[in-house]
N, C-alpha and C. Protein backbone atom coordinates (compact mmCIF):
# COMPACT_ATOMS: atom_id res chain seq x y z
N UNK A 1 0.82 -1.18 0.00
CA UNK A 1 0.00 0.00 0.00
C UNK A 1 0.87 1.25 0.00
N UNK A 2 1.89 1.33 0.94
CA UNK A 2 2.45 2.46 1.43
C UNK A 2 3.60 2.29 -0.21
N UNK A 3 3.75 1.72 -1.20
CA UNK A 3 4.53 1.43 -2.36
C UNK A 3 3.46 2.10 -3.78
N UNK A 4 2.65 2.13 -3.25
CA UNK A 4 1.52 3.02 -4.42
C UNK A 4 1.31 4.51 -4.49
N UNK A 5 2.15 4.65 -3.21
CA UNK A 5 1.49 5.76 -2.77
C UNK A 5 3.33 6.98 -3.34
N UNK A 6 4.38 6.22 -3.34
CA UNK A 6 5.05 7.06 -3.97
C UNK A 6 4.61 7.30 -5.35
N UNK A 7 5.76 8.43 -5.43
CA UNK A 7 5.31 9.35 -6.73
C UNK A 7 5.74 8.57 -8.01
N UNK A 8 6.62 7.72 -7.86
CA UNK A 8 6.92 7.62 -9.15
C UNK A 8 6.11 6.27 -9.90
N UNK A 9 5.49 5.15 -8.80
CA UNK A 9 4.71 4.72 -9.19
C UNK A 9 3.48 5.29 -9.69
N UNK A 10 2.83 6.23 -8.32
CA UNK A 10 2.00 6.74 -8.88
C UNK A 10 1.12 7.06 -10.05
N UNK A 11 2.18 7.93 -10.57
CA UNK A 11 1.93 8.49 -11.51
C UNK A 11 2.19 6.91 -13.02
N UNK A 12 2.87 6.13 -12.83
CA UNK A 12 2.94 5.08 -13.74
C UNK A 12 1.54 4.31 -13.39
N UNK A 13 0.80 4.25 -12.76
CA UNK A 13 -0.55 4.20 -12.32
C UNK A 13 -1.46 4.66 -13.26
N UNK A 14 -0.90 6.31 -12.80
CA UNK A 14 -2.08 7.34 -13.52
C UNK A 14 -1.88 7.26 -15.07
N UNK A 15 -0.73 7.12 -15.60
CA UNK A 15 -0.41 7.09 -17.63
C UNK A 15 -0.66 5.92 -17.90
N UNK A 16 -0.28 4.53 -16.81
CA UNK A 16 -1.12 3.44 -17.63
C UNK A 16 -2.57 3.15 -17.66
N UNK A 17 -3.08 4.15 -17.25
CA UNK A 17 -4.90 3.92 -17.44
C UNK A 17 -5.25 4.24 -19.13
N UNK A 18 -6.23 3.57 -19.48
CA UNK A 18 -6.35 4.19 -21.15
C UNK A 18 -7.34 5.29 -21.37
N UNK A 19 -7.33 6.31 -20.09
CA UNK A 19 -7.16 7.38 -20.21
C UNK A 19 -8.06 8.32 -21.95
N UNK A 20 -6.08 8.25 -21.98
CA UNK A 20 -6.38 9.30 -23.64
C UNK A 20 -5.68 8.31 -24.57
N UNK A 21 -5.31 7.08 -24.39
CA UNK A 21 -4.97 5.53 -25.47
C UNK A 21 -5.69 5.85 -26.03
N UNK A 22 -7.06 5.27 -26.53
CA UNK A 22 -7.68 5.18 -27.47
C UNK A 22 -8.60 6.39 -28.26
N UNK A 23 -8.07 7.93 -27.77
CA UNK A 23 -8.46 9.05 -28.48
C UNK A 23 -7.41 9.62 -29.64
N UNK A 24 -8.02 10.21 -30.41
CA UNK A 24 -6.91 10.87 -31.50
C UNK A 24 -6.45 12.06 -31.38
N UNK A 25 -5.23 12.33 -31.25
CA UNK A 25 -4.16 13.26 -31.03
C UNK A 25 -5.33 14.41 -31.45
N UNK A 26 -5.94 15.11 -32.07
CA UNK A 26 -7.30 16.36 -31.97
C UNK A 26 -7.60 16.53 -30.66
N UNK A 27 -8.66 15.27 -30.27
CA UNK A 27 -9.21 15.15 -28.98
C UNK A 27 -8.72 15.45 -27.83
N UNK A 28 -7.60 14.79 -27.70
CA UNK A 28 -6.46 14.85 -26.50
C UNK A 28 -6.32 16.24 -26.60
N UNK A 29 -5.40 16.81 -27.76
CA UNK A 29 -5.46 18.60 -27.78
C UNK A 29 -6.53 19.07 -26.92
N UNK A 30 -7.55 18.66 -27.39
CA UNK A 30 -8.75 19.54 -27.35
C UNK A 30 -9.13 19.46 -25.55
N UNK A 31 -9.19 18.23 -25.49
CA UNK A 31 -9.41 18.15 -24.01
C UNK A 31 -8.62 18.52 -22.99
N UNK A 32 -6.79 18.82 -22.87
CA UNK A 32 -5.93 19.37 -22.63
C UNK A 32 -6.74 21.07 -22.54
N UNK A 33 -6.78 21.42 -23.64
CA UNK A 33 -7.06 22.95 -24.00
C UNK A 33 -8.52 23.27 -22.64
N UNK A 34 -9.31 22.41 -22.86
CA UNK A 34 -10.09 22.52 -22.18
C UNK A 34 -9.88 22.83 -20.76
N UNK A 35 -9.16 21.24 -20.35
CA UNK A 35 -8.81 21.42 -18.85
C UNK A 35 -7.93 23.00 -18.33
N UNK A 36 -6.98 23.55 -19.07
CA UNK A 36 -6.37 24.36 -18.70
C UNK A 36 -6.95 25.46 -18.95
N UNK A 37 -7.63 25.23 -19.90
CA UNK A 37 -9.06 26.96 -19.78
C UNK A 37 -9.44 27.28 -18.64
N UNK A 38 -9.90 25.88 -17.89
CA UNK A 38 -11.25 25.88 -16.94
C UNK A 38 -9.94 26.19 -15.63
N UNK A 39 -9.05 26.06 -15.62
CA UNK A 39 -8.00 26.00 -14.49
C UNK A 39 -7.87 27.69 -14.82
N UNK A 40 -7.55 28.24 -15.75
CA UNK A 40 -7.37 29.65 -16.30
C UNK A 40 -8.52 30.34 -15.77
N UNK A 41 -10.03 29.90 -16.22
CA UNK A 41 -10.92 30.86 -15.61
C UNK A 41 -10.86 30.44 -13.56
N UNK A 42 -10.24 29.30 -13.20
CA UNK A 42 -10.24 29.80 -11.49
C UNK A 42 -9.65 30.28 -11.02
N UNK A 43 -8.76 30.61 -11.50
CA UNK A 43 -7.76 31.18 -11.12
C UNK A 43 -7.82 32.35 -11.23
N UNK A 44 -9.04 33.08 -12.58
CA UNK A 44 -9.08 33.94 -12.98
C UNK A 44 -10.25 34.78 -11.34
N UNK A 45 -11.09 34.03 -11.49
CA UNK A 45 -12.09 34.41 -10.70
C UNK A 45 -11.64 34.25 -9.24
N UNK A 46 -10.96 33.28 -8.60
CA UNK A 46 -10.20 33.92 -7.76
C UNK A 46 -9.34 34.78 -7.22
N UNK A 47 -8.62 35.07 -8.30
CA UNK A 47 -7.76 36.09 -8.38
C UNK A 47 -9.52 37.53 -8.03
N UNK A 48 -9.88 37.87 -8.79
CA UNK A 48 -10.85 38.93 -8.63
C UNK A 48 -11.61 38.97 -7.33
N UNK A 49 -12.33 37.52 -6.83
CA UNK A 49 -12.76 37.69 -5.56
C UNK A 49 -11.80 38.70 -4.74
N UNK A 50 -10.70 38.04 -4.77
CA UNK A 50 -9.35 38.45 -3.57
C UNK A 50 -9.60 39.93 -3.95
N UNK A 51 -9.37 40.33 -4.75
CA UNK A 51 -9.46 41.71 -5.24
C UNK A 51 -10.32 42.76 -5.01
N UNK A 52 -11.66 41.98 -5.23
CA UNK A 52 -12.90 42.74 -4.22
C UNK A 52 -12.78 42.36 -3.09
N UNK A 53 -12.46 41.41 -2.41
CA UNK A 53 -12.46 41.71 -0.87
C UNK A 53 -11.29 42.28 -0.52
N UNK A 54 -9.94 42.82 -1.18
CA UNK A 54 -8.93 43.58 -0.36
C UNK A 54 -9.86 44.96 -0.58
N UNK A 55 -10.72 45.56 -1.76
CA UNK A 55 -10.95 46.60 -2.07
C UNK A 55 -12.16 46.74 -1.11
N UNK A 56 -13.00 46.00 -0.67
CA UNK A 56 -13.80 46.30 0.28
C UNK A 56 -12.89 46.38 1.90
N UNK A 57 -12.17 46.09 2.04
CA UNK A 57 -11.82 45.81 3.57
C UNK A 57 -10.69 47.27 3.49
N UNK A 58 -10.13 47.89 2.30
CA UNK A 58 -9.39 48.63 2.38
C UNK A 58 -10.95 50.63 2.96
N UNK A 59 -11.64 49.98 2.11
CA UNK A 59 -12.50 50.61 2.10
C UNK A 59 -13.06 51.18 3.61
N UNK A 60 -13.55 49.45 4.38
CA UNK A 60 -13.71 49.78 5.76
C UNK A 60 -12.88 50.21 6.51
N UNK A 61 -11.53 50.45 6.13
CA UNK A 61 -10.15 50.47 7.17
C UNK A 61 -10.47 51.75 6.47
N UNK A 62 -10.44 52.71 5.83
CA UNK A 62 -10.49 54.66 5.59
C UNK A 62 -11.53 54.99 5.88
N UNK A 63 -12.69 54.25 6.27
CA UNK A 63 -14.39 54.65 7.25
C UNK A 63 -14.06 54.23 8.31
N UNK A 64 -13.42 53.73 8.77
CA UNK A 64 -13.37 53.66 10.29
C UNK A 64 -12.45 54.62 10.35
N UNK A 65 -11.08 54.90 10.05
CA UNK A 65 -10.38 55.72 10.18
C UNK A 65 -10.61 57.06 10.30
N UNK A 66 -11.52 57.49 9.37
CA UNK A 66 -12.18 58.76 9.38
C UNK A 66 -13.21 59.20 10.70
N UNK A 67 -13.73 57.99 10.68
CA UNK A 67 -14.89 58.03 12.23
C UNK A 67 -14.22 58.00 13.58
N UNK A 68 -13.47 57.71 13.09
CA UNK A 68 -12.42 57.90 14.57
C UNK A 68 -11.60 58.81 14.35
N UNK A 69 -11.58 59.57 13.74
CA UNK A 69 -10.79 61.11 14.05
C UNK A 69 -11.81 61.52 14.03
N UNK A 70 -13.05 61.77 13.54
CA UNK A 70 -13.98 62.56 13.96
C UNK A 70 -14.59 62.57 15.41
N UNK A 71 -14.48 61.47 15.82
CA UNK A 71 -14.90 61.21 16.94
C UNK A 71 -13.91 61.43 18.41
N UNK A 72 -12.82 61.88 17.71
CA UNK A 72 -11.36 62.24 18.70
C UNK A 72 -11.68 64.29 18.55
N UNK A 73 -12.37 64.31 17.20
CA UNK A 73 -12.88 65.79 17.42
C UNK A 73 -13.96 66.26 18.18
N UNK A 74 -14.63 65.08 18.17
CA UNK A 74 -15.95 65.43 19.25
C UNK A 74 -15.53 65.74 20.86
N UNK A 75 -14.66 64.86 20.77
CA UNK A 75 -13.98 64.48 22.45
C UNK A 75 -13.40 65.95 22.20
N UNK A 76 -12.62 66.36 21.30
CA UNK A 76 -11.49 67.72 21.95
C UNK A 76 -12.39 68.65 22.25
N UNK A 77 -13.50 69.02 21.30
CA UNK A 77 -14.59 69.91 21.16
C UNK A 77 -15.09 70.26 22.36
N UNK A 78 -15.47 69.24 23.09
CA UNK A 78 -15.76 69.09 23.74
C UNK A 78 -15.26 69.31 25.28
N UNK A 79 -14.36 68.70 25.44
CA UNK A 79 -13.12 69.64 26.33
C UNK A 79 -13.41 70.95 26.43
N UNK A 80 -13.16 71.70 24.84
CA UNK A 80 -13.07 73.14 24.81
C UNK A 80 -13.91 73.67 25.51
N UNK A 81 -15.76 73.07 24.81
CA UNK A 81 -16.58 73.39 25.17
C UNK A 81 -16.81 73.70 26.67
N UNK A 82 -16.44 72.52 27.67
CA UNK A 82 -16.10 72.52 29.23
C UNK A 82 -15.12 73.53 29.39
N UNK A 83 -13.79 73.85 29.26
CA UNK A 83 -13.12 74.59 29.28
C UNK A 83 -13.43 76.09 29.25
N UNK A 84 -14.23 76.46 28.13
CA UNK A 84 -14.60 78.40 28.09
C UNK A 84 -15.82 77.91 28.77
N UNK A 85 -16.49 76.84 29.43
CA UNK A 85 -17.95 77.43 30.62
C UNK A 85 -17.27 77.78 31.32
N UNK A 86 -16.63 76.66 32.21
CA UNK A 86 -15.84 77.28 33.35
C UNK A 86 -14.65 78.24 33.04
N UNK A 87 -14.71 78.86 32.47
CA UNK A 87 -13.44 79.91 32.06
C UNK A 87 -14.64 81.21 32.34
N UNK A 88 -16.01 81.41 31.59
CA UNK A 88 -17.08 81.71 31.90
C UNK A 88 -17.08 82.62 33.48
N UNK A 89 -17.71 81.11 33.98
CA UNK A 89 -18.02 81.63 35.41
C UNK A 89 -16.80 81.89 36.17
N UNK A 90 -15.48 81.40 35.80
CA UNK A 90 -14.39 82.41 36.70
C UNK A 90 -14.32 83.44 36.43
N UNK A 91 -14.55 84.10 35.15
CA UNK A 91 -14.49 85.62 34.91
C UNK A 91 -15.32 86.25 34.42
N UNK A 92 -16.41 85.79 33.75
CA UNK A 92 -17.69 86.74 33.47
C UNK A 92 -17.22 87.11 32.12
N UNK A 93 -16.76 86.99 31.24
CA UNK A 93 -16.19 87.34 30.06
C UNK A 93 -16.88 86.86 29.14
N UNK A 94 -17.43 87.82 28.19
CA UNK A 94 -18.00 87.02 27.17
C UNK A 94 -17.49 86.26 26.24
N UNK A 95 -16.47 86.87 25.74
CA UNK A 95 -16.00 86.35 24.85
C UNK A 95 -15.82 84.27 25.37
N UNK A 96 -15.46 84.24 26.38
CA UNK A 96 -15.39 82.84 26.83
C UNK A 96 -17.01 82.18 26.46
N UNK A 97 -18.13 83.19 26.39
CA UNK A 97 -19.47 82.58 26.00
C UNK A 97 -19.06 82.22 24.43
N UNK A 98 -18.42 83.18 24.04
CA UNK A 98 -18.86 83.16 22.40
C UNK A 98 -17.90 81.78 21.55
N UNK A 99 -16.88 81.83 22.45
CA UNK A 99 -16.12 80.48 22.35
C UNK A 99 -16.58 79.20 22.72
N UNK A 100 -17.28 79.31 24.09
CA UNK A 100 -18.35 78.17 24.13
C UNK A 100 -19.09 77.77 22.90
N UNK A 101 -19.89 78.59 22.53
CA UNK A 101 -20.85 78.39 21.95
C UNK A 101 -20.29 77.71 20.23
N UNK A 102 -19.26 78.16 20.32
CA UNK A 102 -18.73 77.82 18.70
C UNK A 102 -17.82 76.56 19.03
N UNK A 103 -17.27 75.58 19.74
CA UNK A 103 -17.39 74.86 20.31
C UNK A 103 -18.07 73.75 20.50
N UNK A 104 -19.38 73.93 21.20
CA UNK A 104 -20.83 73.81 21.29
C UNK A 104 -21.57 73.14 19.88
N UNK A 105 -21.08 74.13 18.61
CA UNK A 105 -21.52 74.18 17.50
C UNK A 105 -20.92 72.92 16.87
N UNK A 106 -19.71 73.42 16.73
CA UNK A 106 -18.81 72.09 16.38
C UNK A 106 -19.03 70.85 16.90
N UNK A 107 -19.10 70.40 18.45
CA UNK A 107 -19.76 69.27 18.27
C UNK A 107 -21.12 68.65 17.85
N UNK A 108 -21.92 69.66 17.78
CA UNK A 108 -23.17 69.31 17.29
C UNK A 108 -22.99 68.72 15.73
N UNK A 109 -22.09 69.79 14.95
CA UNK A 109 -21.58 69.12 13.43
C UNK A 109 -20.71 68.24 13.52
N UNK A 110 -20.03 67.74 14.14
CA UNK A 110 -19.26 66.50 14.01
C UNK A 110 -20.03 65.06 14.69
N UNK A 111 -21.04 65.40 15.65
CA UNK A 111 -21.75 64.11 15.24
C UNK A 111 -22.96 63.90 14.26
N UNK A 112 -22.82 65.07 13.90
CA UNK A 112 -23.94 64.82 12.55
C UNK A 112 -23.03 64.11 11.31
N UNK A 113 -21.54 64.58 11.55
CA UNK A 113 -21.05 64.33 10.26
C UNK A 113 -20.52 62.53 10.54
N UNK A 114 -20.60 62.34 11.88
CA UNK A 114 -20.18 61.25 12.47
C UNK A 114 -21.11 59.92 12.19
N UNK A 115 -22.39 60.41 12.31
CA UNK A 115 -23.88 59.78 11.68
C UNK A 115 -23.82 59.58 10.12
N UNK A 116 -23.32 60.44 9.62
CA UNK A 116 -23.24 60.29 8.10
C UNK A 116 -22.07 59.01 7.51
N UNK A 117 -21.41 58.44 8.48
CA UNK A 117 -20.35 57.28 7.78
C UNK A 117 -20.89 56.20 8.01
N UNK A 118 -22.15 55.87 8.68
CA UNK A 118 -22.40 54.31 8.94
C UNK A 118 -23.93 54.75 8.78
N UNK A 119 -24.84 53.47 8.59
CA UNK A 119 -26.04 53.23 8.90
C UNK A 119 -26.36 52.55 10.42
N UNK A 120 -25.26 52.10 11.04
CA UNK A 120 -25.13 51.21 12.60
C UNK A 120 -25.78 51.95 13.18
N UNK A 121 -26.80 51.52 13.97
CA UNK A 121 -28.34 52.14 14.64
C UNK A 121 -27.44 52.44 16.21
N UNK A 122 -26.05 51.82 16.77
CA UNK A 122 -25.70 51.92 17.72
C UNK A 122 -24.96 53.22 17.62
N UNK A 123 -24.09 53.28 17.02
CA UNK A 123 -23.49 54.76 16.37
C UNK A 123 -24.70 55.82 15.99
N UNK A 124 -25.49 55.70 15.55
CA UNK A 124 -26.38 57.03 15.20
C UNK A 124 -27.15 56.99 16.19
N UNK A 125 -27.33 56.13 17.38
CA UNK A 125 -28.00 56.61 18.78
C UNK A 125 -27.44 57.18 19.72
N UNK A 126 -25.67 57.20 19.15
CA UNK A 126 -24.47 57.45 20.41
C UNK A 126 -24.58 59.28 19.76
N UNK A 127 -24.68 59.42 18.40
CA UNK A 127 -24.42 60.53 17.76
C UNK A 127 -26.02 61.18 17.98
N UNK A 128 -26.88 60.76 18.22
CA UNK A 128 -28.60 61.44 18.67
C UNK A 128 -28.14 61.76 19.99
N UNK A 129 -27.52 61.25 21.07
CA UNK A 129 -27.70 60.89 21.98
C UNK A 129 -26.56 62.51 22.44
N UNK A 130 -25.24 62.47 21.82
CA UNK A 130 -24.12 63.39 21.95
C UNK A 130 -24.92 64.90 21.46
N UNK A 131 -25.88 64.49 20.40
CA UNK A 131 -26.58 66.15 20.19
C UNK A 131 -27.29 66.54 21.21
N UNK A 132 -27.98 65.86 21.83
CA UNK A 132 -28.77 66.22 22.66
C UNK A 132 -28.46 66.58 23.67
N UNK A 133 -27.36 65.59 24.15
CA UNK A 133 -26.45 66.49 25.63
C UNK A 133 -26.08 67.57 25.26
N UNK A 134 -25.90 67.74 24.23
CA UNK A 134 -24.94 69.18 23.90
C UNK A 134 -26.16 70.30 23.85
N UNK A 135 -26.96 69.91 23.37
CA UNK A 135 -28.05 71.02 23.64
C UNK A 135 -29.06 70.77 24.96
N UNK A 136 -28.77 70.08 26.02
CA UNK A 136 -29.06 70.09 27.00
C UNK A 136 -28.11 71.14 27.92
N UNK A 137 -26.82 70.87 27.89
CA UNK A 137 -25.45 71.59 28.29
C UNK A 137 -25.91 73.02 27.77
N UNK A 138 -25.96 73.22 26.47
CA UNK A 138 -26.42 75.02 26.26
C UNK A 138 -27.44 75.18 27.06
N UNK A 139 -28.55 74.54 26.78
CA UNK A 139 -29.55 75.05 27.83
C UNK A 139 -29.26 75.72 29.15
N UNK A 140 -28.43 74.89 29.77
CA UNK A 140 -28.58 75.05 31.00
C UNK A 140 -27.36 76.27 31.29
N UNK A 141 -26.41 76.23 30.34
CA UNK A 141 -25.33 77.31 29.96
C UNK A 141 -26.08 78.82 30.33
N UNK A 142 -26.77 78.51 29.26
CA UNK A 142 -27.53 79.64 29.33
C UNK A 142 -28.39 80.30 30.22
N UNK A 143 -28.70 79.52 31.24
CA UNK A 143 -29.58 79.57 32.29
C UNK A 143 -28.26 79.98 32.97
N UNK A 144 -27.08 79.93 33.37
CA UNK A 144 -26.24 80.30 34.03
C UNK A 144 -25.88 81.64 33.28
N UNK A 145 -26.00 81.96 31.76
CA UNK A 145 -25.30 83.31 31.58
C UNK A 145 -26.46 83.65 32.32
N UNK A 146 -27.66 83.87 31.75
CA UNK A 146 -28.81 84.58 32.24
C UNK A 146 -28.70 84.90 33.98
N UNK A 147 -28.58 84.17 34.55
CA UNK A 147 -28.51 84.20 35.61
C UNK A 147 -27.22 84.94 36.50
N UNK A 148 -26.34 84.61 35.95
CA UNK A 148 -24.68 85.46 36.11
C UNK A 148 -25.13 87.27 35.94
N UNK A 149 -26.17 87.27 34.68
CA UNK A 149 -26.36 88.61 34.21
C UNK A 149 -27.66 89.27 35.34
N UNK A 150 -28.02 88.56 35.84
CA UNK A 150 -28.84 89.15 36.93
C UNK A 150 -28.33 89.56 38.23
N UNK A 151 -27.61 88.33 38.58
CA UNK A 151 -27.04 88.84 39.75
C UNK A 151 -25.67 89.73 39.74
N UNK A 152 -25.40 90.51 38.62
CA UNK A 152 -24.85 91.34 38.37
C UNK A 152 -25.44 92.69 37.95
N UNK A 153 -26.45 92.93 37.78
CA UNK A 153 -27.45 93.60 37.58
C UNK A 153 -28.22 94.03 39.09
N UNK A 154 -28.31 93.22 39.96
CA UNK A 154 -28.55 92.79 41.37
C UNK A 154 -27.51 93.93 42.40
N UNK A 155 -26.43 93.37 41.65
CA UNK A 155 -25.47 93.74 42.97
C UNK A 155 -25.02 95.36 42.42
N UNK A 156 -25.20 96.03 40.95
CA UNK A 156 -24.81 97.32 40.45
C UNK A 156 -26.18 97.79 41.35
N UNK A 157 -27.01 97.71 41.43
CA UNK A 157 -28.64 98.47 42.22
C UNK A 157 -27.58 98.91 43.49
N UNK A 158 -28.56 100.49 43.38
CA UNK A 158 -28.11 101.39 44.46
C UNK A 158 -28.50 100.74 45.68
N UNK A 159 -29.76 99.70 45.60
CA UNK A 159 -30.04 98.97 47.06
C UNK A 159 -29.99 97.35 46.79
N UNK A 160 -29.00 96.77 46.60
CA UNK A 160 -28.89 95.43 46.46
C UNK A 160 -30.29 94.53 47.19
N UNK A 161 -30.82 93.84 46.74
CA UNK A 161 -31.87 92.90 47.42
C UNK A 161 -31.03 91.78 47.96
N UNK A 162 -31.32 91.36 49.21
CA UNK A 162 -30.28 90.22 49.32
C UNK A 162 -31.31 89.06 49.26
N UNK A 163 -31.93 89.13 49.83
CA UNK A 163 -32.52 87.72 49.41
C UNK A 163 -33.17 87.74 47.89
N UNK A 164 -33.18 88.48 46.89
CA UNK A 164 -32.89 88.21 45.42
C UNK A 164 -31.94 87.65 45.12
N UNK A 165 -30.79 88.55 45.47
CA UNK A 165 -29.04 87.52 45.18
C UNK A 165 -29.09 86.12 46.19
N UNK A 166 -29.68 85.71 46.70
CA UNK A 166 -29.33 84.36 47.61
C UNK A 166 -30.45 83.53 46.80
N UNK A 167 -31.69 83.84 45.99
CA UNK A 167 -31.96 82.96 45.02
C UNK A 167 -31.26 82.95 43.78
N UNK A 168 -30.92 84.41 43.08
CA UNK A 168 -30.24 84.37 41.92
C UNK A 168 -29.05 82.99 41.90
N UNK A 169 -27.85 83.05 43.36
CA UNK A 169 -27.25 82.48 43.93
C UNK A 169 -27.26 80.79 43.75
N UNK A 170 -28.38 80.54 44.36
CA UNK A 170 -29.09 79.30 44.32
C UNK A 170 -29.55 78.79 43.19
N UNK A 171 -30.29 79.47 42.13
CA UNK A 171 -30.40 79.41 40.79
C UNK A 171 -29.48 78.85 40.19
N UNK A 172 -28.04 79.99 40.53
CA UNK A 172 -26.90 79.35 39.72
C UNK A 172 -26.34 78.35 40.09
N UNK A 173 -26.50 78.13 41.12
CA UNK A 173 -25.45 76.53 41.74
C UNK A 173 -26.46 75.53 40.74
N UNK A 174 -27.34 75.45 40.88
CA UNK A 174 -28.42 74.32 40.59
C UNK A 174 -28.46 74.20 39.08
N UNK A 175 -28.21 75.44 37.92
CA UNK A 175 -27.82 75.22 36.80
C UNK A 175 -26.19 74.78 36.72
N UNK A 176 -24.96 75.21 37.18
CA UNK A 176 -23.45 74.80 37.89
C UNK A 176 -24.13 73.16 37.45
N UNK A 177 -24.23 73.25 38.22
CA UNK A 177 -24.82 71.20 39.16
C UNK A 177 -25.73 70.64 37.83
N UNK A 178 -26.28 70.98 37.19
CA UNK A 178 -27.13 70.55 36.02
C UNK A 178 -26.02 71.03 34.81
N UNK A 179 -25.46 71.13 34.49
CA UNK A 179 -24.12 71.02 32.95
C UNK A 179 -23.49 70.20 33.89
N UNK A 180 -22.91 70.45 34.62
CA UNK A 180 -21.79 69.38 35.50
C UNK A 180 -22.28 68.28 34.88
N UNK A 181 -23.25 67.99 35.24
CA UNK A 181 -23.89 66.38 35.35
C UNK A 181 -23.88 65.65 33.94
N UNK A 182 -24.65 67.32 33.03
CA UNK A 182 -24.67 66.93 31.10
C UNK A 182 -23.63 66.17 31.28
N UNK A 183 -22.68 67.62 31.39
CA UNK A 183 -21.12 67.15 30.89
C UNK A 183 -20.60 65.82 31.15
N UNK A 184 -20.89 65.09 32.81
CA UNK A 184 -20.36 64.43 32.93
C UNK A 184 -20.78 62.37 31.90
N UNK A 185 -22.05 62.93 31.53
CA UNK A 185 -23.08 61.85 30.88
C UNK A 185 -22.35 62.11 29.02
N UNK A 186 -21.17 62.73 28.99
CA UNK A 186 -21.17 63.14 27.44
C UNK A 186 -19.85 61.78 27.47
């Protein structure tokens, strides 16, 4: 058994079968031609599969790539955004609002643009989900300028009200304490 199985019998195996003996040198051509066509087209069509799947997988590797720098912009944005509030309420400066807010803006467009690379219902609920904090966070931003602008308005009065400023006061901690929280859910 283990004597059949070398090659050189083998194959004296495989040429003494009558095979292509009793066909005429045409035929044999022809059937030769054949076999190596059909070996030509798998090779052919394998070769192409491979080809569409490097071209699809190259494809997913520059969409993910892209979604993840966008999504490393949401994160910095975002920072910023935290950064000029509390820059904000240490100094009352607007300009730190107007930087917020553009900020603010930017992440709102980068998870829209973030939504735009996939149809994945988990990603466009993370990107619904990031707009909405962000316009929860203004909200309440704003409830703190508003409020910053009163009790500054409060304390210029020739007769300050104090128990106005100890709600204005209270107001603001409780909006403070409500972005804190956005922020901390982003």
């Amino acid at each position: 058994m283990i004597s059949a199985l070398k090659p050189k019998r083998f194959l004296e195996r495989i040429l003494s079968t009558n095979l292509f003996k009793n066909l005429s040198i045409s035929y044999k051509i022809i059937a030769l031609s054949v076999i190596s066509l059909l070996g030509t087209v798998i090779v052919g069509v394998t070769g192409f599969m491979a080809m569409q799947q490097l071209e699809a997988g190259q494809q997913d590797y520059a969409t993910t790539t892209d979604m993840s720098a966008v999504a490393v912009e949401i994160k910095i944005n975002t920072l910023e955004m935290e950064k000029y509030s509390r820059e904000f309420l240490l100094s009352n400066d607007v300009s730190a609002m107007d930087q917020f807010e553009n900020y603010a803006q930017e992440v709102q467009d980068k998870a829209l643009e973030l939504s735009e690379y996939t149809d994945d219902s988990a990603i466009l609920d993370a990107t619904t989900q990031i707009q909405s904090l962000t316009e929860q966070y203004m909200d309440a931003f704003g409830g703190v300028f508003d409020t910053v602008g009163y009790i500054a308005e409060e304390r210029a009065a020739e007769e300050p009200n104090a128990e106005l400023l100890a709600d204005y006061e209270s107001e603001l901690a409780g909006y403070t304490a409500e972005f804190t929280q956005v922020y901390a859910e982003m």
